[in-house]
N, C-alpha and C. Protein backbone atom coordinates (compact mmCIF):
# COMPACT_ATOMS: atom_id res chain seq x y z
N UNK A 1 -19.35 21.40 -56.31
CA UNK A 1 -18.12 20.73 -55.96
C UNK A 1 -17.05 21.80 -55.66
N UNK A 2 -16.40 21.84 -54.67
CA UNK A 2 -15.20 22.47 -54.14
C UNK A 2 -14.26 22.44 -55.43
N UNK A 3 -12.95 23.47 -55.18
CA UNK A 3 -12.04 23.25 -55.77
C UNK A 3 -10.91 22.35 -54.83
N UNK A 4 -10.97 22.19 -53.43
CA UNK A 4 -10.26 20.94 -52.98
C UNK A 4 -10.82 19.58 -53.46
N UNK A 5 -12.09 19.08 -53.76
CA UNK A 5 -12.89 18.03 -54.24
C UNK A 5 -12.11 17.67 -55.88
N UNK A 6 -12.30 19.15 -57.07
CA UNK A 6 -11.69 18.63 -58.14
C UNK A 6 -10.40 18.55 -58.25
N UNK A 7 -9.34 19.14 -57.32
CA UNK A 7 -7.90 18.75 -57.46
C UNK A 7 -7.79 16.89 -56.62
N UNK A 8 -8.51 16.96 -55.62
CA UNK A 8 -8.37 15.39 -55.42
C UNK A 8 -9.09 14.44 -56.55
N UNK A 9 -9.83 14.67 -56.91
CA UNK A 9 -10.50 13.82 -58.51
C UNK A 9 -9.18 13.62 -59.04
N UNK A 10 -9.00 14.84 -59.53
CA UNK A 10 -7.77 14.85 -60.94
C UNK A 10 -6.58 13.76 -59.96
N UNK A 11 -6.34 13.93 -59.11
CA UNK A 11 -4.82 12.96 -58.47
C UNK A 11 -5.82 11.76 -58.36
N UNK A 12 -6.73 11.08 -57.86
CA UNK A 12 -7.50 9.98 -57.89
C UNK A 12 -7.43 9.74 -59.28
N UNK A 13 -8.13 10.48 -60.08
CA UNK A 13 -7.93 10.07 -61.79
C UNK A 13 -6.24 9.67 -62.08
N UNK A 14 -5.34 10.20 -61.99
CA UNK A 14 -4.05 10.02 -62.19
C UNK A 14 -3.60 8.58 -61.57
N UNK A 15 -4.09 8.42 -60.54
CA UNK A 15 -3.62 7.04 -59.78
C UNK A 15 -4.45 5.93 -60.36
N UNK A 16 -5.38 6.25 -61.14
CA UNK A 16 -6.08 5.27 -62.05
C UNK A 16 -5.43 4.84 -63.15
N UNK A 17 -5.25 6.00 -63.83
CA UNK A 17 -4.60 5.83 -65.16
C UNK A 17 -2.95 5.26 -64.98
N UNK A 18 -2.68 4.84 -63.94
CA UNK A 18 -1.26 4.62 -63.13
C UNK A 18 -1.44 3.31 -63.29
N UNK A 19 -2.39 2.46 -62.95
CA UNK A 19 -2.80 1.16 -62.37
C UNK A 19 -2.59 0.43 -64.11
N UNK A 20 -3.37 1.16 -65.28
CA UNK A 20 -3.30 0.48 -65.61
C UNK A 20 -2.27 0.23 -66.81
N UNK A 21 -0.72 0.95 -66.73
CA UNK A 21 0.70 1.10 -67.00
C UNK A 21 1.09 0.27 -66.09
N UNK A 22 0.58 -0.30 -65.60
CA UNK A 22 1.46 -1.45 -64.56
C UNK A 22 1.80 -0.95 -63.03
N UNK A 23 1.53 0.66 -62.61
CA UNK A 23 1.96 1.02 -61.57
C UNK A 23 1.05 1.16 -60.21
N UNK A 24 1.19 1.93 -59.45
CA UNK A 24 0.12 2.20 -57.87
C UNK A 24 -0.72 2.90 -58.31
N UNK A 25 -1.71 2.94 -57.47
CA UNK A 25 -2.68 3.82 -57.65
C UNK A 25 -2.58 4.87 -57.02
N UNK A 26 -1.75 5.36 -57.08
CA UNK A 26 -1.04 6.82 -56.68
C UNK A 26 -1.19 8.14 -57.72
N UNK A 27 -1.86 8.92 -57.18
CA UNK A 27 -1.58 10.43 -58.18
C UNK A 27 -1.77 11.55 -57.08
N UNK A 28 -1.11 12.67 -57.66
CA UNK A 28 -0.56 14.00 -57.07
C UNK A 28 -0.95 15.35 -57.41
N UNK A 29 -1.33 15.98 -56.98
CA UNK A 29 -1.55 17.80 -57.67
C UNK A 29 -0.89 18.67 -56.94
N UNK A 30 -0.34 19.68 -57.48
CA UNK A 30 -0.03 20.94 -56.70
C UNK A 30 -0.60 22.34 -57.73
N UNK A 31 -1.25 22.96 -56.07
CA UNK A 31 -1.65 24.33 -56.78
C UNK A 31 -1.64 25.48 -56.04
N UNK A 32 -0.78 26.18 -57.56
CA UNK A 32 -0.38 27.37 -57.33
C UNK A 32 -1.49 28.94 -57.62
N UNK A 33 -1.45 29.30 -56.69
CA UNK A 33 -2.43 30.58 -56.51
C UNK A 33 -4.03 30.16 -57.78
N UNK A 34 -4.90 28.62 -57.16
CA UNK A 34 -5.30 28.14 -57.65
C UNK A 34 -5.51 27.90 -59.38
N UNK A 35 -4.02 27.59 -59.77
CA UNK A 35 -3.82 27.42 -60.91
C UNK A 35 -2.78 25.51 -60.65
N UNK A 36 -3.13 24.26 -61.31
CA UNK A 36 -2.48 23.25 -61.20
C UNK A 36 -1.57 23.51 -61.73
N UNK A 37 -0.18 23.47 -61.33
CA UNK A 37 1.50 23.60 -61.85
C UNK A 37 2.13 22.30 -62.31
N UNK A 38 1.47 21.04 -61.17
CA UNK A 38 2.16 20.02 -61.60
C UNK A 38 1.02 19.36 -61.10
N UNK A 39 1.31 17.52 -61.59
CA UNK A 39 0.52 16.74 -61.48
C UNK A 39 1.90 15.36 -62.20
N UNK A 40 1.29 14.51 -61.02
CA UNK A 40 2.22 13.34 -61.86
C UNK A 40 1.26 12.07 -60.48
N UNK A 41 2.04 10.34 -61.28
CA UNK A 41 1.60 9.47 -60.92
C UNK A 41 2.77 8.96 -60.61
N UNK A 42 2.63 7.98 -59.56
CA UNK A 42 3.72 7.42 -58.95
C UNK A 42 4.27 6.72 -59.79
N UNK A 43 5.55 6.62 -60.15
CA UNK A 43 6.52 6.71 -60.91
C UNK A 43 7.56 5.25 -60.64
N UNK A 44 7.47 4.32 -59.61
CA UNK A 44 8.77 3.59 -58.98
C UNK A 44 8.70 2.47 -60.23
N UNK A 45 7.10 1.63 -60.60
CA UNK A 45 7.44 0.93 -61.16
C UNK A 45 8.06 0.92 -62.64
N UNK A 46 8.28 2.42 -63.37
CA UNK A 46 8.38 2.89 -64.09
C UNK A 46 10.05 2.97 -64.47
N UNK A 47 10.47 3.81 -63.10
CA UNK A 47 12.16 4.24 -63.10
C UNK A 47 13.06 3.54 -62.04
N UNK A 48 12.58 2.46 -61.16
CA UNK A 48 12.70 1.83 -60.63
C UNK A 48 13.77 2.42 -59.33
N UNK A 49 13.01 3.78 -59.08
CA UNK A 49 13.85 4.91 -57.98
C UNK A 49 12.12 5.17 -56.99
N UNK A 50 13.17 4.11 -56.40
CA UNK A 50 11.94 3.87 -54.61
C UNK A 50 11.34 5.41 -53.91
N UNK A 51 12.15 6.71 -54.59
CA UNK A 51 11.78 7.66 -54.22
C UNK A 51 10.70 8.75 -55.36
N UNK A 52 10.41 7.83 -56.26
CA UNK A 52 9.61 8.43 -57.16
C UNK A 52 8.22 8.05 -56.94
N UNK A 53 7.54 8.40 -55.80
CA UNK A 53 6.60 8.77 -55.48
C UNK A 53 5.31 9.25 -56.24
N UNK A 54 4.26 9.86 -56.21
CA UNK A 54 3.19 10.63 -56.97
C UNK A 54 3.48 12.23 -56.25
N UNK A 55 3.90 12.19 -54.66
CA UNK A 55 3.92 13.78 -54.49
C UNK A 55 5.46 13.65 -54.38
N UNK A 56 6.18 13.45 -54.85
CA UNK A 56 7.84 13.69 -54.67
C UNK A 56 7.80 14.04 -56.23
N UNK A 57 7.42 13.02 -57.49
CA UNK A 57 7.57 13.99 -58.42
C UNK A 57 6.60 15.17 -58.62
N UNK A 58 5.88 15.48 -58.23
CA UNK A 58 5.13 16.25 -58.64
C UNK A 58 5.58 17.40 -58.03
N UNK A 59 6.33 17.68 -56.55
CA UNK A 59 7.25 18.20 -56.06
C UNK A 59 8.08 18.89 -56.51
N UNK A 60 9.42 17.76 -57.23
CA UNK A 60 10.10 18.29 -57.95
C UNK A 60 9.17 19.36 -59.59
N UNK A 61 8.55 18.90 -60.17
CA UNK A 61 7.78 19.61 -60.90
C UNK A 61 7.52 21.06 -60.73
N UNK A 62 6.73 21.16 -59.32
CA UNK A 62 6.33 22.31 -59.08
C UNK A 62 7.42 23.57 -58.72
N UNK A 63 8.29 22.80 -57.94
CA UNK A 63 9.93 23.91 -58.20
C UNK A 63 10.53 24.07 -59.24
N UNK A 64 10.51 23.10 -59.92
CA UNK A 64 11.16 23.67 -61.85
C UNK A 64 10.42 24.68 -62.38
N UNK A 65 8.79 24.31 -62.30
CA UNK A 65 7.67 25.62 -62.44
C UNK A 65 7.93 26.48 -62.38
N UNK A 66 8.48 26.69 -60.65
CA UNK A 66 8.14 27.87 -60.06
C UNK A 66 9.99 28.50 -60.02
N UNK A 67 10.63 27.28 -60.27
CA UNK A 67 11.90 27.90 -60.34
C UNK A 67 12.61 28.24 -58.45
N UNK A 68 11.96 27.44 -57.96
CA UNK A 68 12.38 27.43 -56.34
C UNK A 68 11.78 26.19 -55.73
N UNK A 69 12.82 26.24 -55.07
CA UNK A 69 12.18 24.92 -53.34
C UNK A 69 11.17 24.73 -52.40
N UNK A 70 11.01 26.40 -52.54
CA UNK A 70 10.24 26.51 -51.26
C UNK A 70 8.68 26.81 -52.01
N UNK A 71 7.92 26.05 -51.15
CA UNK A 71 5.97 26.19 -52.21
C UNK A 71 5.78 26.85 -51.41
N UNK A 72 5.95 27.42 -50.15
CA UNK A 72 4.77 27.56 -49.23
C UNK A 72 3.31 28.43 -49.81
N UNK A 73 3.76 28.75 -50.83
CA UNK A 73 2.43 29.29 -51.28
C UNK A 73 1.51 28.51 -52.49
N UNK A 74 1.56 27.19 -52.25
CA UNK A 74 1.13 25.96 -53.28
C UNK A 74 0.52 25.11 -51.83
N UNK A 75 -0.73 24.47 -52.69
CA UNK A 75 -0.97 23.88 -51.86
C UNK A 75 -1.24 21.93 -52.16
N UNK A 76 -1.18 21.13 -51.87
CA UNK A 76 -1.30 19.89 -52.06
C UNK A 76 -2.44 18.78 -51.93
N UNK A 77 -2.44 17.93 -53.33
CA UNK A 77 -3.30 16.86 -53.55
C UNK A 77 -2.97 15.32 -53.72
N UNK A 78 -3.43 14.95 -52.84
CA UNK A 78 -2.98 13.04 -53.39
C UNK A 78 -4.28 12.24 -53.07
N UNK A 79 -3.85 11.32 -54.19
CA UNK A 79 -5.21 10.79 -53.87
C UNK A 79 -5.00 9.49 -52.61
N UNK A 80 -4.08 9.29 -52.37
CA UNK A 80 -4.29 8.70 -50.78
C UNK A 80 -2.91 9.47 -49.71
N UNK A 81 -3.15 8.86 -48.70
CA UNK A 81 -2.69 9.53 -47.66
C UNK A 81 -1.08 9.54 -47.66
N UNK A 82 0.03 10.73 -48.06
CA UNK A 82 0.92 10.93 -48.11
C UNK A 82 2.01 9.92 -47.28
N UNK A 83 2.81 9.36 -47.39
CA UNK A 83 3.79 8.22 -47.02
C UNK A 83 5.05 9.50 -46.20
N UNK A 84 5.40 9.14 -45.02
CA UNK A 84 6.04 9.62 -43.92
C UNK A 84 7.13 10.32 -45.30
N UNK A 85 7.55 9.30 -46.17
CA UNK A 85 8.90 10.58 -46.89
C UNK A 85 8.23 11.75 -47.13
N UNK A 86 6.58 11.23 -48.62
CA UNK A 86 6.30 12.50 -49.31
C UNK A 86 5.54 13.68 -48.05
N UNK A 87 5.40 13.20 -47.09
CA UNK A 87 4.50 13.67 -46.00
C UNK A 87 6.08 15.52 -46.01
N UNK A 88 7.18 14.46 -45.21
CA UNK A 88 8.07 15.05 -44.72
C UNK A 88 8.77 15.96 -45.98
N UNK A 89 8.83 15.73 -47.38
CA UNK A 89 9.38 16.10 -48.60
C UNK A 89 7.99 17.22 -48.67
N UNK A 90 7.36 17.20 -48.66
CA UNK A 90 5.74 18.42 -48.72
C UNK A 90 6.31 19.34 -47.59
N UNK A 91 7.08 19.09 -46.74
CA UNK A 91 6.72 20.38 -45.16
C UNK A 91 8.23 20.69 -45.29
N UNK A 92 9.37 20.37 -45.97
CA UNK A 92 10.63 20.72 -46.49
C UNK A 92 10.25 21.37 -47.49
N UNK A 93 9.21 21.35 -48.27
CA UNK A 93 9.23 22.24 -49.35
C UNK A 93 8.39 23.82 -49.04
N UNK A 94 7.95 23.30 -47.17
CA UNK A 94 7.05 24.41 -46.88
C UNK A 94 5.72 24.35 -47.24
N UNK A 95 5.56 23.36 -48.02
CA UNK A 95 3.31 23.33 -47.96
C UNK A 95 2.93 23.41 -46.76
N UNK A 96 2.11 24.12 -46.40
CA UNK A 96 1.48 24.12 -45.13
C UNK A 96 -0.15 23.92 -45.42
N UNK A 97 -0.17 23.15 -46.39
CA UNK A 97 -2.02 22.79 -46.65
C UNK A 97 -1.65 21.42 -47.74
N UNK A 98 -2.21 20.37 -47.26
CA UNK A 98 -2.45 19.17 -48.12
C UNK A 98 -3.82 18.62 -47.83
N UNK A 99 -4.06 18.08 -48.95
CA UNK A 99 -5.62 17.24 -48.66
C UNK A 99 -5.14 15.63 -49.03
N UNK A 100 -5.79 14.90 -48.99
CA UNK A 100 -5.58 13.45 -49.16
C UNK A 100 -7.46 12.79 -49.69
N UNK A 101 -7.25 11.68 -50.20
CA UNK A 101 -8.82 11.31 -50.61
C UNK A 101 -8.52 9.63 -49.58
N UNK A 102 -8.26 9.16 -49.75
CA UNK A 102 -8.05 7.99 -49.10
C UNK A 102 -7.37 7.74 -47.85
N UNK A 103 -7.50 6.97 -47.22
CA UNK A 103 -6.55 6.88 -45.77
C UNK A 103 -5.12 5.42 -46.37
N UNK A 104 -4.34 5.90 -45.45
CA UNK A 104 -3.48 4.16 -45.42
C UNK A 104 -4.07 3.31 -44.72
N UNK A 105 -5.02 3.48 -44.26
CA UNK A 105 -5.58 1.83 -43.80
C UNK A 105 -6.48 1.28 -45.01
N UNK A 106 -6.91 2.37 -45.99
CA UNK A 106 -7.83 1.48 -47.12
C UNK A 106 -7.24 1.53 -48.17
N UNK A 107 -5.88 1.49 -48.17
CA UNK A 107 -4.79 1.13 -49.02
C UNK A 107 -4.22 -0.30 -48.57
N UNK A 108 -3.92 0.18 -47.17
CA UNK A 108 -3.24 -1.72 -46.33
C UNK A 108 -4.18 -2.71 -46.62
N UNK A 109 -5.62 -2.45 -46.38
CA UNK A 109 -6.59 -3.42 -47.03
C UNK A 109 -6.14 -4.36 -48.48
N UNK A 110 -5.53 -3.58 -49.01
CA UNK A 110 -5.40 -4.09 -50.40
C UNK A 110 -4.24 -4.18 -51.19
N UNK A 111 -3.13 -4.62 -49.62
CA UNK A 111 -1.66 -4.38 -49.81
C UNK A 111 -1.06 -3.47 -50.52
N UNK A 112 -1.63 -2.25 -50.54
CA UNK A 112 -0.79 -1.29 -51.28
C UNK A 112 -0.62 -0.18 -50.12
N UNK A 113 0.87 0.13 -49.72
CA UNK A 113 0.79 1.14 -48.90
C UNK A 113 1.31 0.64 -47.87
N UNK A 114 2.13 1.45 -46.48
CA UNK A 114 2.75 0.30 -45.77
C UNK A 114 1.89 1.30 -44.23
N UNK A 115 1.07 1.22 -44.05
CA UNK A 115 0.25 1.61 -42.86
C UNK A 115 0.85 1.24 -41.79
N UNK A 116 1.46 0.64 -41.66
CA UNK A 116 2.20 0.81 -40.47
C UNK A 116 3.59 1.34 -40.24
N UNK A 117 3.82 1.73 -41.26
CA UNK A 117 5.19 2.40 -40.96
C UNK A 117 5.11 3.62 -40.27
N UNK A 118 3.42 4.63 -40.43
CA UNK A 118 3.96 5.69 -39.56
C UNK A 118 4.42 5.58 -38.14
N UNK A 119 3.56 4.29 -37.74
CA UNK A 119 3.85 4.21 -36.02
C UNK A 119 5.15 3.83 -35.75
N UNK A 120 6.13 3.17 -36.60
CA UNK A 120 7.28 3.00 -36.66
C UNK A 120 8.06 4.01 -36.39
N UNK A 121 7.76 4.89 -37.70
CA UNK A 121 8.84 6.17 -37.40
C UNK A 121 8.77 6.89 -36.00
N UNK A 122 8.04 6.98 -35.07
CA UNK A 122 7.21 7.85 -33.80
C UNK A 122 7.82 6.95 -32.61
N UNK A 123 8.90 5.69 -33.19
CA UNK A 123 9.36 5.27 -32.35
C UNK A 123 10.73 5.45 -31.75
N UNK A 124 11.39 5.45 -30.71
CA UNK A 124 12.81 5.52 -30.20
C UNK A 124 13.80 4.63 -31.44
N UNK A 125 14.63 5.62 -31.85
CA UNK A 125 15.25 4.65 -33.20
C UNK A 125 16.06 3.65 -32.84
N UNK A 126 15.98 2.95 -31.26
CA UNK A 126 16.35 1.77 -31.05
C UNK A 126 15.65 0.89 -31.00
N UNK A 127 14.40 1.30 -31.18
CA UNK A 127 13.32 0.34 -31.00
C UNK A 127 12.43 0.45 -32.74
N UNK A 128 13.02 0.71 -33.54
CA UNK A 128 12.65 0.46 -35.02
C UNK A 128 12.98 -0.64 -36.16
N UNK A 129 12.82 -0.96 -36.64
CA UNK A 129 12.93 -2.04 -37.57
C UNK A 129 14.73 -2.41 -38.03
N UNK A 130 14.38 -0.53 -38.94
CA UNK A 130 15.90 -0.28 -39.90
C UNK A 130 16.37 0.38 -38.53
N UNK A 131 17.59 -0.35 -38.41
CA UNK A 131 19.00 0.42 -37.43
C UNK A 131 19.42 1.69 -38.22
N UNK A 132 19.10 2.92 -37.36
CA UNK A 132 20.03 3.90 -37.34
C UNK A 132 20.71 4.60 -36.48
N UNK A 133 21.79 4.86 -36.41
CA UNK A 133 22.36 4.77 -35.57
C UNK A 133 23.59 6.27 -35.63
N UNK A 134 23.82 6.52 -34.48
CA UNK A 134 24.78 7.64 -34.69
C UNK A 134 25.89 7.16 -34.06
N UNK A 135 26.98 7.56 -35.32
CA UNK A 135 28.63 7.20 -34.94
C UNK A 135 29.14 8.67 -35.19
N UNK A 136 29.54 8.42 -33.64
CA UNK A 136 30.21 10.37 -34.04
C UNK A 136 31.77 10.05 -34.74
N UNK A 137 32.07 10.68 -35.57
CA UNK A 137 33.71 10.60 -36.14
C UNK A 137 34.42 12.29 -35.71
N UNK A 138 34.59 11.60 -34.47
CA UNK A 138 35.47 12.70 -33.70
C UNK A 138 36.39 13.88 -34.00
N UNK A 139 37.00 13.33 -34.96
CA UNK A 139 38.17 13.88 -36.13
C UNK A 139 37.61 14.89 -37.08
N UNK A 140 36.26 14.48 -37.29
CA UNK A 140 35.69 15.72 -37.99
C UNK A 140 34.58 16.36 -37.97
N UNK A 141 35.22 17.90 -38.35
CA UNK A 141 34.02 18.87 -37.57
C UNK A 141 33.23 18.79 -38.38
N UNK A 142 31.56 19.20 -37.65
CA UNK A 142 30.43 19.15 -38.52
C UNK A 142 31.06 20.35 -39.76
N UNK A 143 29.72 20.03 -40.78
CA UNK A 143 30.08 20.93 -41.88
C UNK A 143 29.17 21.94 -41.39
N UNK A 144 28.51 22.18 -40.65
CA UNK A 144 27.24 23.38 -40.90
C UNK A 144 27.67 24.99 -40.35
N UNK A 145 28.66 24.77 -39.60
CA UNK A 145 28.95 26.41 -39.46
C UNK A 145 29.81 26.68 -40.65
N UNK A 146 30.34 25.55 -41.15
CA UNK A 146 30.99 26.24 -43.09
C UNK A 146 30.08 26.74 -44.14
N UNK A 147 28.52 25.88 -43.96
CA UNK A 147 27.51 25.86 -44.34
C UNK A 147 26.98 27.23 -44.53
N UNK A 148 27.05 27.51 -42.90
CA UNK A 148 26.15 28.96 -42.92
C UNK A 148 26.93 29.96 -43.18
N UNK A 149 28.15 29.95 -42.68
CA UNK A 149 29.03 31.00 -43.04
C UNK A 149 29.12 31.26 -44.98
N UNK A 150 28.79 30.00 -45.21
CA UNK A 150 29.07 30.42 -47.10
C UNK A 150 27.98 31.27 -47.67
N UNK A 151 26.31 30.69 -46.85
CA UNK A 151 25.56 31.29 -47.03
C UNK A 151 25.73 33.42 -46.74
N UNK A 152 26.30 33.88 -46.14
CA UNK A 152 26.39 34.91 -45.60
C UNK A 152 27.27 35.81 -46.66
N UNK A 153 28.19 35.38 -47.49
CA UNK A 153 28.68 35.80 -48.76
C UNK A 153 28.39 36.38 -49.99
């Protein structure tokens, strides 16, 4: 057995032991210079924060670990296929290697998981569900050249 095979077990095991606390069958690994740093199970029905995920906490985890934001040198486990946030929250943190054990279509099978939202997001955001929308407020300047300039200090 691989060591990508037993870090997806252990997040498959985690999304088990999830199910039966009342929550998804969601679980997460991250590993650092093949050592596991963090590991957690999806968390929403628990703290009732829609962004507590299996790889968002386990995320946050692995930067308290490691004492930084950036993993790129960690690599990622879930036991099904990362959701457009934790997808996008993994490549903000710089992982550039995730594995997955399950797809979202054999999650949608069994109403867990929203499989169609990726094709959503890939759409013109006038043509998406949730309205978003850009209102420029003329009056005020972006913050990001204050941003970078503070950085430079």
């Amino acid at each position: 057995m691989t060591s990508h095979e037993i870090h997806l077990r252990e997040a498959i095991a985690l999304g088990r032991a999830n199910i039966a606390e009342g929550g998804t069958p969601y679980g997460a690994v991250i590993v650092h210079e093949g050592k596991v740093i963090a590991r957690a199970a999806n968390q929403v029905h628990a703290t009732n924060d829609p962004t507590a995920h299996a790889e968002s906490v386990a995320l946050r985890e692995a930067g308290r670990v490691l004492g930084r934001p950036k993993l790129e040198d960690c690599v990622g486990y879930a036991s099904g296929r990362p959701c457009p946030m934790c997808h996008a929250a993994m490549r903000l943190a710089g992982i550039g290697e995730a594995y997955f054990a399950f797809t979202a279509e054999q999650a949608a099978e069994h109403g867990a998981g929203n499989a169609a939202l990726y094709g959503e997001l890939c759409r013109p955001l006038e043509e998406q569900p949730m309205r978003v929308r850009h209102l420029l407020i003329a009056d005020e300047p972006a913050p990001y050249a204050e941003w970078a300039g503070s950085k430079k200090r």
